[in-house]
C-alpha atoms as a PDB file:
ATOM      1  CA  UNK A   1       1.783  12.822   4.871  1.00  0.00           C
ATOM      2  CA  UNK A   2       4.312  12.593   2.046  1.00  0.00           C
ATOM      3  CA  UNK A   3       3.430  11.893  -1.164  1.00  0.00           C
ATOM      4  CA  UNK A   4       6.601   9.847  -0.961  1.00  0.00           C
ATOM      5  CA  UNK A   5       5.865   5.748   0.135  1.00  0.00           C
ATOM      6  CA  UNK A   6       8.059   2.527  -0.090  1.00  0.00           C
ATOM      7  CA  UNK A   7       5.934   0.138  -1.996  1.00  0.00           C
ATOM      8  CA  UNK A   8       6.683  -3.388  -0.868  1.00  0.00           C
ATOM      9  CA  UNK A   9       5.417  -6.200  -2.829  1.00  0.00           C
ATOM     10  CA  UNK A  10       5.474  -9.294  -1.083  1.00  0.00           C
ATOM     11  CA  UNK A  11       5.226 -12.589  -2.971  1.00  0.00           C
ATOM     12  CA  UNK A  12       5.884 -16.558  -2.928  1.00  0.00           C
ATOM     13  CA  UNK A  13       8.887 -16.369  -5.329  1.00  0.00           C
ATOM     14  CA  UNK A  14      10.398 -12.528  -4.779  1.00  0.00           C
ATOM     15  CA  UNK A  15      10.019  -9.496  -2.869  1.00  0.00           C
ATOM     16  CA  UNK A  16       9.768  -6.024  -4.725  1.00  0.00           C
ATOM     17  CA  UNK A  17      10.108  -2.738  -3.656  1.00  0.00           C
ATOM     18  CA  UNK A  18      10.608   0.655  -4.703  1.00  0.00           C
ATOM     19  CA  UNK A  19       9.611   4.353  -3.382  1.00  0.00           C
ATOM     20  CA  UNK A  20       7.087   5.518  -5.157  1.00  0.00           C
ATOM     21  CA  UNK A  21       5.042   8.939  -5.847  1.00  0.00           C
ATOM     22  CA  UNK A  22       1.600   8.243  -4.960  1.00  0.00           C
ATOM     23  CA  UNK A  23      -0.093  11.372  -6.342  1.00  0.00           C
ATOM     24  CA  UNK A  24       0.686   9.839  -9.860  1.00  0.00           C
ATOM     25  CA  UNK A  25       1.811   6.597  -9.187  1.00  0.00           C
ATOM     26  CA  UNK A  26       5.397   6.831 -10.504  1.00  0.00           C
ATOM     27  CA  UNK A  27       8.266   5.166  -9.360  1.00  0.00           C
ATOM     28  CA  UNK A  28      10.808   7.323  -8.016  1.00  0.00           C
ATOM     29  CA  UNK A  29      13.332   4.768  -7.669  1.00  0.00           C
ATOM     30  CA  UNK A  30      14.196   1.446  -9.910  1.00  0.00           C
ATOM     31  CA  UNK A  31      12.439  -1.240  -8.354  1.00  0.00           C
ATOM     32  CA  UNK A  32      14.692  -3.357  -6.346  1.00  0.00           C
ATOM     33  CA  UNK A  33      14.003  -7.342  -5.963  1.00  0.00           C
ATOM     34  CA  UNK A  34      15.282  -9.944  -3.655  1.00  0.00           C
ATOM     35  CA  UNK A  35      14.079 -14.156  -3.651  1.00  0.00           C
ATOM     36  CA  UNK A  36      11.246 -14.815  -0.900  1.00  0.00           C
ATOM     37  CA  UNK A  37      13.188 -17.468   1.622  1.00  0.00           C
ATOM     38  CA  UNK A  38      12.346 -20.962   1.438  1.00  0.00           C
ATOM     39  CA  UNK A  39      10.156 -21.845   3.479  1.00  0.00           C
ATOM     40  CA  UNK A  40       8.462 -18.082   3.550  1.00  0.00           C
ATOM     41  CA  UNK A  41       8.153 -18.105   7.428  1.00  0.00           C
ATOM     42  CA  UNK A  42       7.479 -14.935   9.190  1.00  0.00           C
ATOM     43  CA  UNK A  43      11.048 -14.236  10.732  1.00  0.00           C
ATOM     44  CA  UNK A  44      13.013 -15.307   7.487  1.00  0.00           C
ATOM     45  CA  UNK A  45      10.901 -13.104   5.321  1.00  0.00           C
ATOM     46  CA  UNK A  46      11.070 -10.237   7.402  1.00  0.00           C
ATOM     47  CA  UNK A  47      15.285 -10.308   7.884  1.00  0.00           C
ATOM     48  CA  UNK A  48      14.938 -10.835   3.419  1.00  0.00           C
ATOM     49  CA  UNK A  49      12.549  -7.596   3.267  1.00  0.00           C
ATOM     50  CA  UNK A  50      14.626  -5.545   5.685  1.00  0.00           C
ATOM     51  CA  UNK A  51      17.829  -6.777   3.855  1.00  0.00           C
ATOM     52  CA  UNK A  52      16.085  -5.158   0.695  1.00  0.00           C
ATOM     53  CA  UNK A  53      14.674  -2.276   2.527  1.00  0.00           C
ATOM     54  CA  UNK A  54      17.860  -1.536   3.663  1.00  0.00           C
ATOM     55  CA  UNK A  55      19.207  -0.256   0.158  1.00  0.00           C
ATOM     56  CA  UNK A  56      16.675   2.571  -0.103  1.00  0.00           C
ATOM     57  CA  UNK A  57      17.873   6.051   1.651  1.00  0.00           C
ATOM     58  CA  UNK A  58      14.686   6.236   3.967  1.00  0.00           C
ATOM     59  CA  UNK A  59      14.383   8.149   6.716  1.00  0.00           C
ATOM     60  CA  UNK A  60      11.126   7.563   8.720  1.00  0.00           C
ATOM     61  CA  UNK A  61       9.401   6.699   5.290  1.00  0.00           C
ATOM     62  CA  UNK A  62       5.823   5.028   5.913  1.00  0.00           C
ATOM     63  CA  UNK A  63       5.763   1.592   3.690  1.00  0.00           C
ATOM     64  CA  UNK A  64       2.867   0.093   2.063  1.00  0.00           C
ATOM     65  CA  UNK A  65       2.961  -3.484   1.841  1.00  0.00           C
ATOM     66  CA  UNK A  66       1.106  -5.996  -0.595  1.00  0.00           C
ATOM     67  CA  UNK A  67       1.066  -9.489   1.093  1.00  0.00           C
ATOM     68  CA  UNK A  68      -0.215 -12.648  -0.402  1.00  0.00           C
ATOM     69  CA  UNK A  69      -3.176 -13.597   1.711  1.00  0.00           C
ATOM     70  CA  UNK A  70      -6.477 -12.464   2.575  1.00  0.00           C
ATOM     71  CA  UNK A  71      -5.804  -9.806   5.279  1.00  0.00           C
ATOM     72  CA  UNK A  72      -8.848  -8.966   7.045  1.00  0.00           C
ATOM     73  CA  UNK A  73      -8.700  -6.445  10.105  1.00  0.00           C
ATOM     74  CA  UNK A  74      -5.358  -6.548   9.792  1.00  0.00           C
ATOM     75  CA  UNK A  75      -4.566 -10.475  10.191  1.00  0.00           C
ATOM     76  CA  UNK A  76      -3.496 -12.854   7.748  1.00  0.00           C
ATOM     77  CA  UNK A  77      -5.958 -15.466   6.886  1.00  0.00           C
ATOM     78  CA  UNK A  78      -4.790 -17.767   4.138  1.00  0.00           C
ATOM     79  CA  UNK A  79      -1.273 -18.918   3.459  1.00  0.00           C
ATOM     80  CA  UNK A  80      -1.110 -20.538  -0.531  1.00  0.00           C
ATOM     81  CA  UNK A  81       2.081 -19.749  -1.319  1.00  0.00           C
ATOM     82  CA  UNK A  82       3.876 -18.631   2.010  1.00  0.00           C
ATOM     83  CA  UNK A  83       4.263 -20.657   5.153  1.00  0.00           C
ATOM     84  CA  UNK A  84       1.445 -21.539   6.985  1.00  0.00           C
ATOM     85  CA  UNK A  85       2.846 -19.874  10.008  1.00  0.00           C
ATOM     86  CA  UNK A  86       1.483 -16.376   8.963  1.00  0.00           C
ATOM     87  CA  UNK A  87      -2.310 -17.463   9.543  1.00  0.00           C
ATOM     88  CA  UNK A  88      -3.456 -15.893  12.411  1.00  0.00           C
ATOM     89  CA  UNK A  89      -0.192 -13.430  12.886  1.00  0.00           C
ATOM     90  CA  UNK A  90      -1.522  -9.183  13.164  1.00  0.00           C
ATOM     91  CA  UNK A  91       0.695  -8.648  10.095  1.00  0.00           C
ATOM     92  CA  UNK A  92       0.045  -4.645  11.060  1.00  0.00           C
ATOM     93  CA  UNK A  93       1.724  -5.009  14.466  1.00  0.00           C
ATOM     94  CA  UNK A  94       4.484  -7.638  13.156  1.00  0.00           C
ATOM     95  CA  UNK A  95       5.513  -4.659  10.123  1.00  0.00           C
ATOM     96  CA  UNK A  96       5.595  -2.047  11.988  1.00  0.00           C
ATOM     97  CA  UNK A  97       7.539  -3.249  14.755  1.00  0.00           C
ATOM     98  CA  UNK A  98       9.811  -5.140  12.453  1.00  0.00           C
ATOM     99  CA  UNK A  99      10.755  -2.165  10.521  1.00  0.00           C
ATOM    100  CA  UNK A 100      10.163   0.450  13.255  1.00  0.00           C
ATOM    101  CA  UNK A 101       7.748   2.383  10.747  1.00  0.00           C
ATOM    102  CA  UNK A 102       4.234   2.994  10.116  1.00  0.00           C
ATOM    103  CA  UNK A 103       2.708   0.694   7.640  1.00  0.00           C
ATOM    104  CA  UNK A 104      -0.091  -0.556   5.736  1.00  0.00           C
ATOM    105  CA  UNK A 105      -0.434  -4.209   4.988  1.00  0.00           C
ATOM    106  CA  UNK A 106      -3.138  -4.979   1.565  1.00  0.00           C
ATOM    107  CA  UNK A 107      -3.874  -8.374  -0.399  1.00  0.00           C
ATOM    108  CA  UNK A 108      -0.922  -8.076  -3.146  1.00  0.00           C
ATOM    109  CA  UNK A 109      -3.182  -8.717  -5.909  1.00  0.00           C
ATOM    110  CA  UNK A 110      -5.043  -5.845  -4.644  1.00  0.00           C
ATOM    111  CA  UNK A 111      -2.608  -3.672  -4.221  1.00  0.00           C
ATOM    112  CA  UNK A 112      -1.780  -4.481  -8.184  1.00  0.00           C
ATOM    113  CA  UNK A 113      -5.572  -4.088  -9.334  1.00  0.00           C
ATOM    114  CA  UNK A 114      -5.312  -0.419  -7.464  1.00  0.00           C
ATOM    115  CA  UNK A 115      -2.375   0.557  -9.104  1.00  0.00           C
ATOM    116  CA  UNK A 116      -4.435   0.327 -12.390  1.00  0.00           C
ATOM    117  CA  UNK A 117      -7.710   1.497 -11.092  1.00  0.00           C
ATOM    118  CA  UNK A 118      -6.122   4.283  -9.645  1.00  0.00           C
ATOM    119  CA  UNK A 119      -3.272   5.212 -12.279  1.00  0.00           C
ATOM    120  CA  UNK A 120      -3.346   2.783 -15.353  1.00  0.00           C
ATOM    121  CA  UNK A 121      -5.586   0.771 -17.507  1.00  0.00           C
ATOM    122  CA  UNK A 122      -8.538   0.367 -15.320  1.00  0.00           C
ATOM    123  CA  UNK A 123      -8.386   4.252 -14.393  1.00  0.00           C
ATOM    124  CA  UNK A 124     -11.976   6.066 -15.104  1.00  0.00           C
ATOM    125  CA  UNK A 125     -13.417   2.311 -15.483  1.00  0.00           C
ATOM    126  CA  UNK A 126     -17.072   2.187 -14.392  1.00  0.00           C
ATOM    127  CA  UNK A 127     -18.813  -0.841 -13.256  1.00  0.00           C
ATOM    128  CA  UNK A 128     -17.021  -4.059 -12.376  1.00  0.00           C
ATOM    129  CA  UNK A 129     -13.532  -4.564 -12.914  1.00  0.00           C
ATOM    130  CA  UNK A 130     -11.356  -7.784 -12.413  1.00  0.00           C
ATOM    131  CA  UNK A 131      -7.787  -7.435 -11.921  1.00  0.00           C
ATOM    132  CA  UNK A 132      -6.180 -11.104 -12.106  1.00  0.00           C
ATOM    133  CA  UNK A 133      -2.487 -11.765 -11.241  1.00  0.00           C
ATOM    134  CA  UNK A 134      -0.808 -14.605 -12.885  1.00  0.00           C
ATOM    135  CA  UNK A 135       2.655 -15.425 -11.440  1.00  0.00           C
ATOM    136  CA  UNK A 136       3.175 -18.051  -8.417  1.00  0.00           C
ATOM    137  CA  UNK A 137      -0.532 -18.366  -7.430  1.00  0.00           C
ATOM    138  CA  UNK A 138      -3.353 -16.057  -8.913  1.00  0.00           C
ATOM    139  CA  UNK A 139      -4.350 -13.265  -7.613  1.00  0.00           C
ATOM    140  CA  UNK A 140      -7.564 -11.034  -8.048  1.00  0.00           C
ATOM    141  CA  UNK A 141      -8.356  -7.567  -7.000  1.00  0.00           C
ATOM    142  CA  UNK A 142     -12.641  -6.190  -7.394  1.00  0.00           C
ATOM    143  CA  UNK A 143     -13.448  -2.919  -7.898  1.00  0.00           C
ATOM    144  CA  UNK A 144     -16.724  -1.348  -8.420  1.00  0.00           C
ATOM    145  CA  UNK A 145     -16.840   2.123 -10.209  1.00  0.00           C
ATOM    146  CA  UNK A 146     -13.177   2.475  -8.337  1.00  0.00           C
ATOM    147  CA  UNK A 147     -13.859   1.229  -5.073  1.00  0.00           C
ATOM    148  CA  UNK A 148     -11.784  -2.012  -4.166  1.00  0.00           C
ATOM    149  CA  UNK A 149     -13.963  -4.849  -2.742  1.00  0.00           C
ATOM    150  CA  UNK A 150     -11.245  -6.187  -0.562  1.00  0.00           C
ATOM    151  CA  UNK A 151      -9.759 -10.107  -0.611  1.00  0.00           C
ATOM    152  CA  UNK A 152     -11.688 -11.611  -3.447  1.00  0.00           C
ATOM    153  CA  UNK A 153      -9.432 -14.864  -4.255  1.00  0.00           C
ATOM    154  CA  UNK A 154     -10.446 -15.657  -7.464  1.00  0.00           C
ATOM    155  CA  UNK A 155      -7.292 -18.099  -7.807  1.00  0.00           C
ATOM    156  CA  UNK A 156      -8.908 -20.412  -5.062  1.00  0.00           C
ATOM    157  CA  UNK A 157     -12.106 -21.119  -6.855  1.00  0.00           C
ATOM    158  CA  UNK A 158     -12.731 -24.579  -7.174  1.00  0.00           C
ATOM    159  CA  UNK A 159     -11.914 -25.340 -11.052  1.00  0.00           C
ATOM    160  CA  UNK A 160     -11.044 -28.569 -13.208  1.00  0.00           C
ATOM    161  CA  UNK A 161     -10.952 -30.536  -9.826  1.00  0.00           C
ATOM    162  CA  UNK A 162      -9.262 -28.472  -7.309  1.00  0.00           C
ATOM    163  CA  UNK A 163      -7.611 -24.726  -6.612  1.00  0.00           C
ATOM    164  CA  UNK A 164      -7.727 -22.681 -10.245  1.00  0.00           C
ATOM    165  CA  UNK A 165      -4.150 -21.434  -9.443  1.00  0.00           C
ATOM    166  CA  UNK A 166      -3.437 -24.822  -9.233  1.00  0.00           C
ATOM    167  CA  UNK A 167      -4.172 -25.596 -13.080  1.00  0.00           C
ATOM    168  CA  UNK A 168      -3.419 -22.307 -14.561  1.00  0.00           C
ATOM    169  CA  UNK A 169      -0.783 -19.728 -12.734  1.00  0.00           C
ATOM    170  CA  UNK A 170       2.407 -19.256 -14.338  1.00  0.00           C
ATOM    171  CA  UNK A 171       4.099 -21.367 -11.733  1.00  0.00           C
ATOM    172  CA  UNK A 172       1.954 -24.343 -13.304  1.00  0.00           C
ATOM    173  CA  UNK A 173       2.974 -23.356 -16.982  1.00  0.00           C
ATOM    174  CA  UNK A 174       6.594 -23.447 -16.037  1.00  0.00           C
ATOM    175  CA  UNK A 175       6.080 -26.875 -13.901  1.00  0.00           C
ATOM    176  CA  UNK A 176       4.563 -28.848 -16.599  1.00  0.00           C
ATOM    177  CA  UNK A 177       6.533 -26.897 -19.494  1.00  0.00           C
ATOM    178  CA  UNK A 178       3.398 -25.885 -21.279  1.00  0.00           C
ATOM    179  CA  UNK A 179       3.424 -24.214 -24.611  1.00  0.00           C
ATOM    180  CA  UNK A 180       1.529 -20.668 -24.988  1.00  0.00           C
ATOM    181  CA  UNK A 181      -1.084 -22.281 -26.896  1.00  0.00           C
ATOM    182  CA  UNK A 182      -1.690 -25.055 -24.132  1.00  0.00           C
ATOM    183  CA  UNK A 183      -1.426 -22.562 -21.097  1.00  0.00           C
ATOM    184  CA  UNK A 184      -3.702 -19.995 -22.416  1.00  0.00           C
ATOM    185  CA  UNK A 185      -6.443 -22.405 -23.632  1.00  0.00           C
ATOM    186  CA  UNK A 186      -6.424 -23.544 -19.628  1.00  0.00           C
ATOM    187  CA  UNK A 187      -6.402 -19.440 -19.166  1.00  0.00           C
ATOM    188  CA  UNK A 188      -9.352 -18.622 -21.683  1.00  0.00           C
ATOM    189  CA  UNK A 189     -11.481 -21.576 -19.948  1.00  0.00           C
ATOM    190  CA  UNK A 190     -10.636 -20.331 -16.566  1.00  0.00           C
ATOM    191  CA  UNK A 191     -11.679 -16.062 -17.419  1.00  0.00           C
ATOM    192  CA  UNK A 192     -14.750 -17.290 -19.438  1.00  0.00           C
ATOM    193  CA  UNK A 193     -15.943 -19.427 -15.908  1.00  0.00           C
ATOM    194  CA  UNK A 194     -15.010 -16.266 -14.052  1.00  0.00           C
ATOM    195  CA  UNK A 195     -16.629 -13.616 -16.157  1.00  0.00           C
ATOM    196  CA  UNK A 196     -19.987 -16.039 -16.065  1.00  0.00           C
ATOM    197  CA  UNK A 197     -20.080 -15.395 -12.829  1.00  0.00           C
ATOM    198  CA  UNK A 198     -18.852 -12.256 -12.139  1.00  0.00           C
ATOM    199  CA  UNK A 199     -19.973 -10.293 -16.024  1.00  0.00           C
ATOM    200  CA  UNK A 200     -17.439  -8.237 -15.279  1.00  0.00           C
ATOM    201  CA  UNK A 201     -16.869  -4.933 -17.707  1.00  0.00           C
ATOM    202  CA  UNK A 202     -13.462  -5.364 -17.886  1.00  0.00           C
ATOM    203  CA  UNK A 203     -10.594  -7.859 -17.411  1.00  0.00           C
ATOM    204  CA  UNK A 204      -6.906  -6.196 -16.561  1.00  0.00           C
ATOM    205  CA  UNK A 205      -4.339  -9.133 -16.773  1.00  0.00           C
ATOM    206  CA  UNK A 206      -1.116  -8.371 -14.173  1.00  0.00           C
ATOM    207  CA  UNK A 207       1.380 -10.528 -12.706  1.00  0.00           C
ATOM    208  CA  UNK A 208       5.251 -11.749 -14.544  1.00  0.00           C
ATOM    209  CA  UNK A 209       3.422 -13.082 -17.126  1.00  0.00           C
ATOM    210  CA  UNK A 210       1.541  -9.916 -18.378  1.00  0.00           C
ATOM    211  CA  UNK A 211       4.595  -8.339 -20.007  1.00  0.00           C
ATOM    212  CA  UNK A 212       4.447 -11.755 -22.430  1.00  0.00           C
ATOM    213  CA  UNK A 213       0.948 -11.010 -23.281  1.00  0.00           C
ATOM    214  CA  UNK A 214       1.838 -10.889 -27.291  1.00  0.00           C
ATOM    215  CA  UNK A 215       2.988 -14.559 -27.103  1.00  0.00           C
ATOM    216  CA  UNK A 216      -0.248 -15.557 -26.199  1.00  0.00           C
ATOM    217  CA  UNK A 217      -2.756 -13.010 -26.995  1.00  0.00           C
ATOM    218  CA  UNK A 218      -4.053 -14.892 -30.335  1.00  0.00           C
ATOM    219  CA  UNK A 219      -5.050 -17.487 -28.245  1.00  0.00           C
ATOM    220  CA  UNK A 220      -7.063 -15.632 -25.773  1.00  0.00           C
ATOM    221  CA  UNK A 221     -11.044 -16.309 -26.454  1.00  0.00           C
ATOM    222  CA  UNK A 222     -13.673 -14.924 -24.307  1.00  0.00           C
ATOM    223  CA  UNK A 223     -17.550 -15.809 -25.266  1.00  0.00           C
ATOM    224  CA  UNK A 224     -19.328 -12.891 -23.533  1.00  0.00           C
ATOM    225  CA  UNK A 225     -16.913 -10.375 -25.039  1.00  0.00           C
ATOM    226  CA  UNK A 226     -15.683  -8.643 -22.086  1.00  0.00           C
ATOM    227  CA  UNK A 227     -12.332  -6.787 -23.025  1.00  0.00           C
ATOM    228  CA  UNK A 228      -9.282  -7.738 -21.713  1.00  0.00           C
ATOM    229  CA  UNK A 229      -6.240  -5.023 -20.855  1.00  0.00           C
ATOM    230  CA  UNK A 230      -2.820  -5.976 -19.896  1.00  0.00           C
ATOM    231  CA  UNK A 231      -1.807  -4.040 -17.025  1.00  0.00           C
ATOM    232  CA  UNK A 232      -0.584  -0.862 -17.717  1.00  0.00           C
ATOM    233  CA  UNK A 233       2.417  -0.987 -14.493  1.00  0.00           C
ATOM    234  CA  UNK A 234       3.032  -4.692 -15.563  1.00  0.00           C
ATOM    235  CA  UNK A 235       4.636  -6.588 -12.362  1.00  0.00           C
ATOM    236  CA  UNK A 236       5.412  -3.363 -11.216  1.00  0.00           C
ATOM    237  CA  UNK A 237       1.547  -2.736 -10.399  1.00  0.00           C
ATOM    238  CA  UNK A 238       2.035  -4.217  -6.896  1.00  0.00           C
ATOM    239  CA  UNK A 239       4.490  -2.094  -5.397  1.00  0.00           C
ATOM    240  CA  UNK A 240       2.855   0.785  -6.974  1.00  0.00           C
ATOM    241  CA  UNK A 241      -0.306  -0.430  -4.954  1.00  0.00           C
ATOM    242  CA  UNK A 242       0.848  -1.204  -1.947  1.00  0.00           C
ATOM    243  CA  UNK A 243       1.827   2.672  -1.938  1.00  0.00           C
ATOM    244  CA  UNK A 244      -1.142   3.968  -2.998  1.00  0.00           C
ATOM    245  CA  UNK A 245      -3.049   2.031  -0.389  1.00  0.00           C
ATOM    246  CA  UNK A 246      -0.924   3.533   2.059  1.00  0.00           C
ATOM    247  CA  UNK A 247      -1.415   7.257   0.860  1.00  0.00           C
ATOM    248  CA  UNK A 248      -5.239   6.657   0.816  1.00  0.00           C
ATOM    249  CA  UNK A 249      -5.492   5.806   4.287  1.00  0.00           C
END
């Protein structure tokens, strides 16, 4: 196979994509983006991915595709923050016949986490790593000395009374027009309750929000001392993924 993929990046609020060389996990193109339809149902999100797959010379190119849910032998299982018309749907035989390629389809958050296992500030990392993207929802990608432990959704644990994306994505920050020093106390509560659980040995922070981290960063406290990296691809992480993912298999 080519070392050449189209990373697709599939999310509540846009769809990214670029081609990307997944020996080193450099983008070989600028990384295109187009809104997610409203509502995100499986027809409408297709035409707005093909529409953005469209601008990228490919010819026979196999795309990797990071997909907010938990996909699990290939079906989509949750639906958060896209219609709830994908639960159920083979998302591996709706891809591929959609865009008349061979794909992969991956959990988008861990797609991101194996962008920076792989390639960036996770790489060499031994032990347990937590990859958490903040933008729409949350998302979390596991890894154990480099291995991903698929469809961990970290964002759905049940915190301050309901979903933790709920209380502390970005989406939330912007909603309720919460300072840095307000939203990032909610965030420090929320990674000290997951690294009691988890002890992780490192924390990589991805998602929109990452490339703000210095706005907030003085704000970030967490008890057991488990470092915290921003991730190293920034929002670009998931398309990067998505790639890799489809390389590996």
């Amino acid at each position: 196979m080519s070392s050449t993929i189209l990373g697709l990046d599939i999310g509540g609020t846009g769809i990214k994509a670029a081609l990307v060389d997944v020996k080193s996990g450099a983008l070989l193109t600028e990384r295109k983006k187009i809104a997610t339809p409203k509502p995100a149902k499986p027809k409408s999100v297709l035409a707005a991915a093909k529409e953005l797959i469209s601008t990228f010379e490919l010819e026979n190119t196999p795309i990797g595709i990071g997909f907010p849910s938990v996909v699990n032998n290939r079906v989509c299982y949750t639906a958060n923050n896209i219609h709830n018309k994908w639960i159920g749907l083979d998302l591996y035989d709706f891809f591929s016949t959609g865009f008349s390629t061979e794909v992969t389809v991956i959990n988008d958050a861990d797609a991101a986490g194996l962008a920076e296992v792989r390639f960036g500030s996770g790489k060499d990392q031994k032990g347990l790593t937590i990859a958490i993207t903040i933008g729409t929802g949350i998302g979390s990608g596991v890894f154990f000395n480099g291995q991903l432990i698929p469809n961990f959704e970290l964002g759905s644990l049940e915190w301050m009374g309901g979903m933790a994306e709920r209380y502390v994505s970005n989406k939330i920050r912007q909603t309720e027009e919460l300072s840095w020093e307000v939203w990032s106390s909610r965030l420090s509560d929320y990674l000290n309750h997951v690294s009691d659980i988890f002890s992780p040995d490192l924390i990589i922070l991805g998602g929109g929000v990452s490339k703000k981290y210095e706005s907030y960063r003085k704000y970030i406290s967490i008890s057991r001392g488990v470092p915290i990296k921003t991730a190293h691809f920034l929002n670009a992480a998931g398309v990067i993924g998505a790639a890799i993912f489809k390389g590996e298999q």
